[in-house]
N, C-alpha and C. Protein backbone atom coordinates (compact mmCIF):
# COMPACT_ATOMS: atom_id res chain seq x y z
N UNK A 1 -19.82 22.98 -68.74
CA UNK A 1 -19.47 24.37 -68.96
C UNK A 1 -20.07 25.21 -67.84
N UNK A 2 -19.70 26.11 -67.22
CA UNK A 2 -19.88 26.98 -66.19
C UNK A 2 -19.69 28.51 -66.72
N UNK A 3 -20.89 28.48 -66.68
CA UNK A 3 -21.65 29.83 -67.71
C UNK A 3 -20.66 31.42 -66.89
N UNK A 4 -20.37 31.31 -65.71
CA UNK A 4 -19.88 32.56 -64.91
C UNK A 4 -18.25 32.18 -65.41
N UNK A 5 -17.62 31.11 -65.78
CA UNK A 5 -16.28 31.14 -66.05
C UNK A 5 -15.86 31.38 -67.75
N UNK A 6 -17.31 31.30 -68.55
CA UNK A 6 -17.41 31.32 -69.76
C UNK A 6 -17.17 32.85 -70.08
N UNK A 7 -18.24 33.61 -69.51
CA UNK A 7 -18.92 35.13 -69.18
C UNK A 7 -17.33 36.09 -68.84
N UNK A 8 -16.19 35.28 -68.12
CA UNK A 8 -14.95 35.72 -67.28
C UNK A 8 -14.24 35.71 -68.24
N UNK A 9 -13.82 34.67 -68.75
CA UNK A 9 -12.96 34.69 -69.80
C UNK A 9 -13.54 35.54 -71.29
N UNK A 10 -14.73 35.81 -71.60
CA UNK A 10 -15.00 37.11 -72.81
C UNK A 10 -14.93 38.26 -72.11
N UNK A 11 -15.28 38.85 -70.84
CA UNK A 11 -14.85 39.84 -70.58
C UNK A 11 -13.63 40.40 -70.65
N UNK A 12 -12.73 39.32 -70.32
CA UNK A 12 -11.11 39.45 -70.28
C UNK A 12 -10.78 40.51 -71.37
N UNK A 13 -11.26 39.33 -72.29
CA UNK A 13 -10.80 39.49 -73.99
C UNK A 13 -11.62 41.02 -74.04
N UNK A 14 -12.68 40.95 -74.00
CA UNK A 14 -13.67 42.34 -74.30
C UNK A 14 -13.43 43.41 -73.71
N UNK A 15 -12.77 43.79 -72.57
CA UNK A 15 -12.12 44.27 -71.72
C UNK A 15 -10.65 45.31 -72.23
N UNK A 16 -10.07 43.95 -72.86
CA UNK A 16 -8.91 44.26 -73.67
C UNK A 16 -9.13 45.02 -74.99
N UNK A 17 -9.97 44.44 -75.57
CA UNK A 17 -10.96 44.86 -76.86
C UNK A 17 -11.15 46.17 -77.15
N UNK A 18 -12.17 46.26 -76.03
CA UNK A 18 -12.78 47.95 -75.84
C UNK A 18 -12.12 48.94 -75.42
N UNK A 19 -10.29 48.40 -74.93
CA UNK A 19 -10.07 49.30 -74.27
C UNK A 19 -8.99 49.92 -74.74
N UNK A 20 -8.68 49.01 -76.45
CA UNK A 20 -7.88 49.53 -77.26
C UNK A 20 -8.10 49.29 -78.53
N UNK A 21 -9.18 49.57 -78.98
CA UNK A 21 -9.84 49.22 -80.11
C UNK A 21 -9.29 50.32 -81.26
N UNK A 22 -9.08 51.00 -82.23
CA UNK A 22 -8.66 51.75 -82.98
C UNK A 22 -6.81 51.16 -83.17
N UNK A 23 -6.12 52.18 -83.99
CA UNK A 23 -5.27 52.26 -84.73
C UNK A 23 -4.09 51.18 -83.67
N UNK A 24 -3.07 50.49 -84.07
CA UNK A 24 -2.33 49.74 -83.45
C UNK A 24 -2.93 48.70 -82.39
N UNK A 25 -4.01 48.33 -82.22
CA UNK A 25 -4.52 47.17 -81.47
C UNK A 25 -3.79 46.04 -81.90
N UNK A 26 -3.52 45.78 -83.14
CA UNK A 26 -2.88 44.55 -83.10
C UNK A 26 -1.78 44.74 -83.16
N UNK A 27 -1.36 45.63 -83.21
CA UNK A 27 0.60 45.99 -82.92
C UNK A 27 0.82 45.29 -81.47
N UNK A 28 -0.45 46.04 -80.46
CA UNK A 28 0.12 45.66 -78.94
C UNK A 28 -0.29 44.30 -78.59
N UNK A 29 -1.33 43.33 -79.23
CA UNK A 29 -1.81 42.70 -79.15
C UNK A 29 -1.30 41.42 -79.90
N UNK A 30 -0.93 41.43 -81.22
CA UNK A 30 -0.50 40.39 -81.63
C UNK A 30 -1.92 40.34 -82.81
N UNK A 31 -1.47 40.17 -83.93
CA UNK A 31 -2.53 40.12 -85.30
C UNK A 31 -3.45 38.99 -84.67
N UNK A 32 -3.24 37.33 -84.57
CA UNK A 32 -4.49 36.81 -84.44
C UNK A 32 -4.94 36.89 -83.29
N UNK A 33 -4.85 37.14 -82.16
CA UNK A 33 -5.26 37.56 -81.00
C UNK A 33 -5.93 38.75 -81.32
N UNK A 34 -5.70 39.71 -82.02
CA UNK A 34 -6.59 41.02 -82.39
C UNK A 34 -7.82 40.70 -82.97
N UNK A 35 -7.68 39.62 -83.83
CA UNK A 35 -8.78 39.27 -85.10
C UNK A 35 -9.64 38.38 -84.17
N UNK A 36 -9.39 37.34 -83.02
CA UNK A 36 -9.88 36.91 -82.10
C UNK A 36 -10.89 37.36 -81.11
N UNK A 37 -10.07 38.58 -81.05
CA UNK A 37 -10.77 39.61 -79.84
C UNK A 37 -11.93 40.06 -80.92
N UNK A 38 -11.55 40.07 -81.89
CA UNK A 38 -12.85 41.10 -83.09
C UNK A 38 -13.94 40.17 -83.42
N UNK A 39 -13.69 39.00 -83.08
CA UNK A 39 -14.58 37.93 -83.64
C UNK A 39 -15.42 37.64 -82.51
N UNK A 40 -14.57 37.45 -81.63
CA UNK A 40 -15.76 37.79 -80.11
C UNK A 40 -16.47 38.68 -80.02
N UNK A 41 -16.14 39.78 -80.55
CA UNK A 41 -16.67 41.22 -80.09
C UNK A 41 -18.03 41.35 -81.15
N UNK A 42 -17.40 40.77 -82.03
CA UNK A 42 -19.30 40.62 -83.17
C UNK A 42 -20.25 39.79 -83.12
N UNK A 43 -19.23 38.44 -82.27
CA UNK A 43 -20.80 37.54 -82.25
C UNK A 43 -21.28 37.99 -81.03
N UNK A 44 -20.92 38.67 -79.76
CA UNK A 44 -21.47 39.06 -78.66
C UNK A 44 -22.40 40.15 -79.28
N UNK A 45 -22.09 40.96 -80.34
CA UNK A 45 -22.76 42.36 -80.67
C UNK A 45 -23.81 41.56 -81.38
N UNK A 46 -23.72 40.59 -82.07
CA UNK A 46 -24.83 40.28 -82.66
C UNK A 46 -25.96 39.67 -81.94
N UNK A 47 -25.44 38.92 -80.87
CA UNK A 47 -26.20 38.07 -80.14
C UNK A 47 -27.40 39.31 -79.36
N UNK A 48 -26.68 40.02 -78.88
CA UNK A 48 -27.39 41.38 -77.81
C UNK A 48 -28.21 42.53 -78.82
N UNK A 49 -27.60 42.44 -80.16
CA UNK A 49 -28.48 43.15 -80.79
C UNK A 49 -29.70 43.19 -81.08
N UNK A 50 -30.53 42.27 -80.43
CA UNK A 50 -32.10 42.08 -80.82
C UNK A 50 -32.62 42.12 -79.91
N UNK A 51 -32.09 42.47 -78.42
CA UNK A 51 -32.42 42.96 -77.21
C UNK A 51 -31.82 44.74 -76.91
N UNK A 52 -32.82 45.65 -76.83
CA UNK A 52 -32.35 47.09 -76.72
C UNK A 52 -31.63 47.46 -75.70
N UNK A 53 -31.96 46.69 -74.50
CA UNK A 53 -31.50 47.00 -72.76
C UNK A 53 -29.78 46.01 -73.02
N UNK A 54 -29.93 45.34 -73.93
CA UNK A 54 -28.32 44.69 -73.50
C UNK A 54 -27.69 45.37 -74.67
N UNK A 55 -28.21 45.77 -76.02
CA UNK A 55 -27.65 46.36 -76.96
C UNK A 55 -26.83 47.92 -76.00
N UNK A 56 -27.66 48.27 -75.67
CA UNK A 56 -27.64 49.56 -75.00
C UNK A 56 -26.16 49.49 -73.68
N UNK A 57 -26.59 48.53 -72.99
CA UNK A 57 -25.19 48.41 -72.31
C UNK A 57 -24.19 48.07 -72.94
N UNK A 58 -23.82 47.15 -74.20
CA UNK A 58 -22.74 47.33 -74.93
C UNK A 58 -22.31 48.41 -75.63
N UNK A 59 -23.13 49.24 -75.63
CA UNK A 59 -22.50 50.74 -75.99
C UNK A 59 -22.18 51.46 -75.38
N UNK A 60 -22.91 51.44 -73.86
CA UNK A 60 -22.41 52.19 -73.16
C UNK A 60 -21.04 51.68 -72.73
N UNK A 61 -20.69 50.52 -72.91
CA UNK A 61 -19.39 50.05 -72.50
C UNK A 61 -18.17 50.31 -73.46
N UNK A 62 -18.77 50.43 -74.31
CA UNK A 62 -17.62 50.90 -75.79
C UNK A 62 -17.41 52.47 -75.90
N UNK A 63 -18.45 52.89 -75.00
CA UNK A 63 -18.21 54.63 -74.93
C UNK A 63 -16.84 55.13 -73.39
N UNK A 64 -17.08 53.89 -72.53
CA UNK A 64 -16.47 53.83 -71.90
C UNK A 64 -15.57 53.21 -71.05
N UNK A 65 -15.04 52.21 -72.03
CA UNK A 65 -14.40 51.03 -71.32
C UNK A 65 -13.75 50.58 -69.91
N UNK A 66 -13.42 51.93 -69.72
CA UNK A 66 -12.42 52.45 -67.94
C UNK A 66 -13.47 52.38 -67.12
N UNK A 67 -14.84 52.27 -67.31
CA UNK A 67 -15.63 52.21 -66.55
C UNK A 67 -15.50 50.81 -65.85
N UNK A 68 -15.73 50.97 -64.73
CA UNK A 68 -15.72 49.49 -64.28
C UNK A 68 -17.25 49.07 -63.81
N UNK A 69 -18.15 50.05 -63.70
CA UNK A 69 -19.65 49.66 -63.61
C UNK A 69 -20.22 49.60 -64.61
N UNK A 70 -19.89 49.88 -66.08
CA UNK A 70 -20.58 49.72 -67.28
C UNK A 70 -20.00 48.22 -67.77
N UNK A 71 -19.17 47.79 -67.53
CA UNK A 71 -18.04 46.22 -67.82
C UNK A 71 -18.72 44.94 -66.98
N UNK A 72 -19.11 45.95 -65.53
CA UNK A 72 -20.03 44.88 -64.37
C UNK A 72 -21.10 44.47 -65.23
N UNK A 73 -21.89 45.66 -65.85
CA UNK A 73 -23.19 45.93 -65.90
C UNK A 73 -23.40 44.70 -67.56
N UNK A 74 -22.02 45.20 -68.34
CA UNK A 74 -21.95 43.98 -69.80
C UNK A 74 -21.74 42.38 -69.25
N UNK A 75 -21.34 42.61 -68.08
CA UNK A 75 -20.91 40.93 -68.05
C UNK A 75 -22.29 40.43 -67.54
N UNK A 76 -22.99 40.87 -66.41
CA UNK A 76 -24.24 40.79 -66.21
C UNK A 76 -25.24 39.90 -66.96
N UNK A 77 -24.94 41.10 -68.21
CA UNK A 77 -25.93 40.44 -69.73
C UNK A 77 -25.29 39.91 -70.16
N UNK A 78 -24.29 39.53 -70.55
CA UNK A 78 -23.48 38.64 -71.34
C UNK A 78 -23.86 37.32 -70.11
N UNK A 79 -24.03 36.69 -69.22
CA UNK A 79 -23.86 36.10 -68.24
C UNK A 79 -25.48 35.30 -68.45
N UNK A 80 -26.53 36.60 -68.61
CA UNK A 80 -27.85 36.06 -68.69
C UNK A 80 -28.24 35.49 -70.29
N UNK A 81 -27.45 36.09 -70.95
CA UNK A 81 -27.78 35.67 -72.28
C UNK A 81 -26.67 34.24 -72.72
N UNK A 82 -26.00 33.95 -71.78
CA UNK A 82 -25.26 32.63 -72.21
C UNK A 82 -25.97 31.81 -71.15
N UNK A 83 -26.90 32.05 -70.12
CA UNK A 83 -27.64 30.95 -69.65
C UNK A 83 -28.61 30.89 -70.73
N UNK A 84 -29.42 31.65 -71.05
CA UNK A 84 -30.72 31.57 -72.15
C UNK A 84 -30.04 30.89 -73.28
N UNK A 85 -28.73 30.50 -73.85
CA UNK A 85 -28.51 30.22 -75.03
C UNK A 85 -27.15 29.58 -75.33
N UNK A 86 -27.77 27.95 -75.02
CA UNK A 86 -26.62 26.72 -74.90
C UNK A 86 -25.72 27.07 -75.88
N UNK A 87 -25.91 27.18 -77.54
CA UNK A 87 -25.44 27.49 -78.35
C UNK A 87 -24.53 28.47 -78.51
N UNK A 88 -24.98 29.91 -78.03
CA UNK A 88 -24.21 30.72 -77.80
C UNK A 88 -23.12 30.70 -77.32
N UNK A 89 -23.39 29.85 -76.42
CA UNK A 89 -22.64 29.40 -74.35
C UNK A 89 -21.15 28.80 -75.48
N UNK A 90 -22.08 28.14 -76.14
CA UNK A 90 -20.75 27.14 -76.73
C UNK A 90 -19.65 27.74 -77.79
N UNK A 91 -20.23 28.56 -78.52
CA UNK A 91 -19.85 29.70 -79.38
C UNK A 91 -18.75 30.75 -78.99
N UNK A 92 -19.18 31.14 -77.67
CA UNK A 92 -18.46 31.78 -77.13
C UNK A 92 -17.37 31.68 -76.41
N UNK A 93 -17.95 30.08 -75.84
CA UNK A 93 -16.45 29.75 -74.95
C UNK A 93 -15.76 28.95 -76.32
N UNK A 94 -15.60 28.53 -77.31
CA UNK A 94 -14.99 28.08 -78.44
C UNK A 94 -13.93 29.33 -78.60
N UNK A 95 -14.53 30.23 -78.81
CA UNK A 95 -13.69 31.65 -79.12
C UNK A 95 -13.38 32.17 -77.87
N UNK A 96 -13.36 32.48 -76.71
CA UNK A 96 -12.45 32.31 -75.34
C UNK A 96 -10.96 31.66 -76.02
N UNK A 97 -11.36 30.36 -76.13
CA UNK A 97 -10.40 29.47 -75.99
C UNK A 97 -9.16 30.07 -77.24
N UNK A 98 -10.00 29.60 -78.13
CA UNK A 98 -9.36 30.04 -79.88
C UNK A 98 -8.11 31.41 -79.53
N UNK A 99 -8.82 32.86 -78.93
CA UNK A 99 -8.16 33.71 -78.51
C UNK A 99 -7.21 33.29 -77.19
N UNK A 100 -7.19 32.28 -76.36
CA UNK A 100 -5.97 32.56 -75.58
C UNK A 100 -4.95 31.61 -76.01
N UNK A 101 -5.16 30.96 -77.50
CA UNK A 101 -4.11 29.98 -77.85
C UNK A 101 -3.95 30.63 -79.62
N UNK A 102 -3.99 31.97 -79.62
CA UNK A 102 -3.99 32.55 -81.02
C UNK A 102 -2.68 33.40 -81.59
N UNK A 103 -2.20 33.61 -80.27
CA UNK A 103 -0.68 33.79 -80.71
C UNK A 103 0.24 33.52 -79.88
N UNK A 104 1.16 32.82 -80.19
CA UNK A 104 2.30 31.53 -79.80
C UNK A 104 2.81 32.39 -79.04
N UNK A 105 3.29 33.72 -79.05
CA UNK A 105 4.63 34.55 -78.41
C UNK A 105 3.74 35.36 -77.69
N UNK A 106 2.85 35.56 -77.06
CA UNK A 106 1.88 35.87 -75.66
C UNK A 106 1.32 35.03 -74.69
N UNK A 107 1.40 35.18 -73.52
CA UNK A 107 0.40 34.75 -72.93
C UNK A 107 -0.79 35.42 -72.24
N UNK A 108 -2.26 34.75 -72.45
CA UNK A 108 -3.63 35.62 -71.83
C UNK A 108 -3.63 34.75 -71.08
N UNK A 109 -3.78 35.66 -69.69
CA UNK A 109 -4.22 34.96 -68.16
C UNK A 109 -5.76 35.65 -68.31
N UNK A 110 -6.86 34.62 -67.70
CA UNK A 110 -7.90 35.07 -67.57
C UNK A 110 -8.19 34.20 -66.33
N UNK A 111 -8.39 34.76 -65.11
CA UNK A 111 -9.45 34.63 -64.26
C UNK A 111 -8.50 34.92 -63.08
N UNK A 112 -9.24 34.67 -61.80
CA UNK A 112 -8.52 35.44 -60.72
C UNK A 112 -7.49 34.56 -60.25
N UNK A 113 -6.93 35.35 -59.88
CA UNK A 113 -5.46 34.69 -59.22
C UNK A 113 -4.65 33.40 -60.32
N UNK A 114 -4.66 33.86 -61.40
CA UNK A 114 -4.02 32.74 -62.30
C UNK A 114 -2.40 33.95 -62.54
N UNK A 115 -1.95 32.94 -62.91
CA UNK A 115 -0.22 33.11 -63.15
C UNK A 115 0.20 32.39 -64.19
N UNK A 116 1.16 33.54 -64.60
CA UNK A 116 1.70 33.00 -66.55
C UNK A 116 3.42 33.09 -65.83
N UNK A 117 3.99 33.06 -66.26
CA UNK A 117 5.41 32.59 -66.59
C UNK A 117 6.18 32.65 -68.01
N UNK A 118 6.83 33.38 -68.24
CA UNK A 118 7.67 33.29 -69.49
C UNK A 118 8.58 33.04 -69.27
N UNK A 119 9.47 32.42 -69.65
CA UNK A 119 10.56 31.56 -69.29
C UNK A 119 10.79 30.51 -68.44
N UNK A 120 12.00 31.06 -67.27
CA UNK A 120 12.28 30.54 -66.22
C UNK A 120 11.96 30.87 -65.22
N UNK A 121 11.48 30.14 -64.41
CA UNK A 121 10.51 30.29 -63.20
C UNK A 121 11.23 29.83 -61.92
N UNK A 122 11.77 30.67 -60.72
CA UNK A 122 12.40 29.68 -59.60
C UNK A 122 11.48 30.36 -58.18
N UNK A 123 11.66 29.61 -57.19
CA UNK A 123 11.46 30.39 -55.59
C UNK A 123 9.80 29.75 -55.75
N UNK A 124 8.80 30.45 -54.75
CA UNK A 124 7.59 30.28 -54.02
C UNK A 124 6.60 30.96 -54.79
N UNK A 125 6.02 30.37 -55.17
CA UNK A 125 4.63 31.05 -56.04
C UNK A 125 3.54 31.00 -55.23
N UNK A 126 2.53 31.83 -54.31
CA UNK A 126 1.56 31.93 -53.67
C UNK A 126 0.39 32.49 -54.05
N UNK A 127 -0.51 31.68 -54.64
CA UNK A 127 -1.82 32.86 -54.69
C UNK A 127 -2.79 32.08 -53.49
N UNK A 128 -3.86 33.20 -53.22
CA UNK A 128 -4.82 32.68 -52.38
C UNK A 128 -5.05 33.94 -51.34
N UNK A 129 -6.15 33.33 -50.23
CA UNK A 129 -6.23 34.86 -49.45
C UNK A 129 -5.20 34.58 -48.31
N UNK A 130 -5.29 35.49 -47.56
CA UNK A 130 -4.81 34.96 -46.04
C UNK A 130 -3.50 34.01 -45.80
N UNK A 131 -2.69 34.15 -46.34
CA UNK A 131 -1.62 32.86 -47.15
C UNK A 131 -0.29 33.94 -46.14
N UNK A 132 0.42 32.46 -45.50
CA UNK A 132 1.67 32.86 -45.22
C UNK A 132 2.96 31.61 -45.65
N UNK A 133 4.00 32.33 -45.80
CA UNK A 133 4.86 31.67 -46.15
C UNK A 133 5.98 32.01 -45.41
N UNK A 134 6.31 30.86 -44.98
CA UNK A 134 7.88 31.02 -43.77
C UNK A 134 8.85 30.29 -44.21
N UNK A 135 9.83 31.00 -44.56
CA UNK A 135 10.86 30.27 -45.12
C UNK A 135 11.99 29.80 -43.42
N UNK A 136 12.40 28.71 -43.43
CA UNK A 136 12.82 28.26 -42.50
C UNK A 136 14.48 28.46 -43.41
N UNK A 137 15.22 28.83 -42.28
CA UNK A 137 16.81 29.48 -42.70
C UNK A 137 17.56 27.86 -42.42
């Protein structure tokens, strides 16, 4: 397990979470993917709750989800507290997983440069940096 790809994939979800949490979340989201995201979102709250400095950044992140330095600042601790805690580590990436296979008619891309597809797929798919593609006529 690779604690920074564990930490990537709950942000995703937490990300999504925080950033539409109230009335219709699971309208846009899909019911068990909602209940997924909620189940992550309490064992992370519980885990950080007995620490004030990481409690404290999860609120500040729920006050402001659009923030993108308060999200840095949660993954951070979420990151140090799944090295301190194999269990957790495992807990958490269990429920990662659970949520990106929780509803059949979505797909969750989590991490960089990944690509989903619904349907039919044709032509050159490129991710990467610095990348050229020459199509010869």
């Amino acid at each position: 397990m690779v604690i920074e790809a564990v930490a990537m994939g709950a942000m995703a979800i937490l990300k999504m979470f925080l950033g539409k949490t109230g009335e219709g979340f699971a309208k846009k989201v899909g019911e068990q993917l909602a209940d997924k995201a909620g189940e992550l979102y309490q064992s992370v709250k519980r885990k950080l709750s007995s620490d004030p400095y990481a409690l404290q950044t999860l609120t500040r992140a729920e006050e402001n989800p659009a923030s993108a330095d308060r999200l840095v600042a949660l993954e951070g601790v979420l990151k140090e507290k799944l090295g301190e805690d194999p269990e957790f580590a495992k807990q958490v990436e269990r429920l990662v997983q659970e949520a990106k296979t929780a509803d059949g008619n979505r797909v969750l891309v989590i991490g960089d440069r990944d690509v989903a597809v619904g349907g039919n797929a044709t032509g050159t798919f490129v991710t990467g940096d610095f990348n050229q593609v020459n199509k010869e006529k």
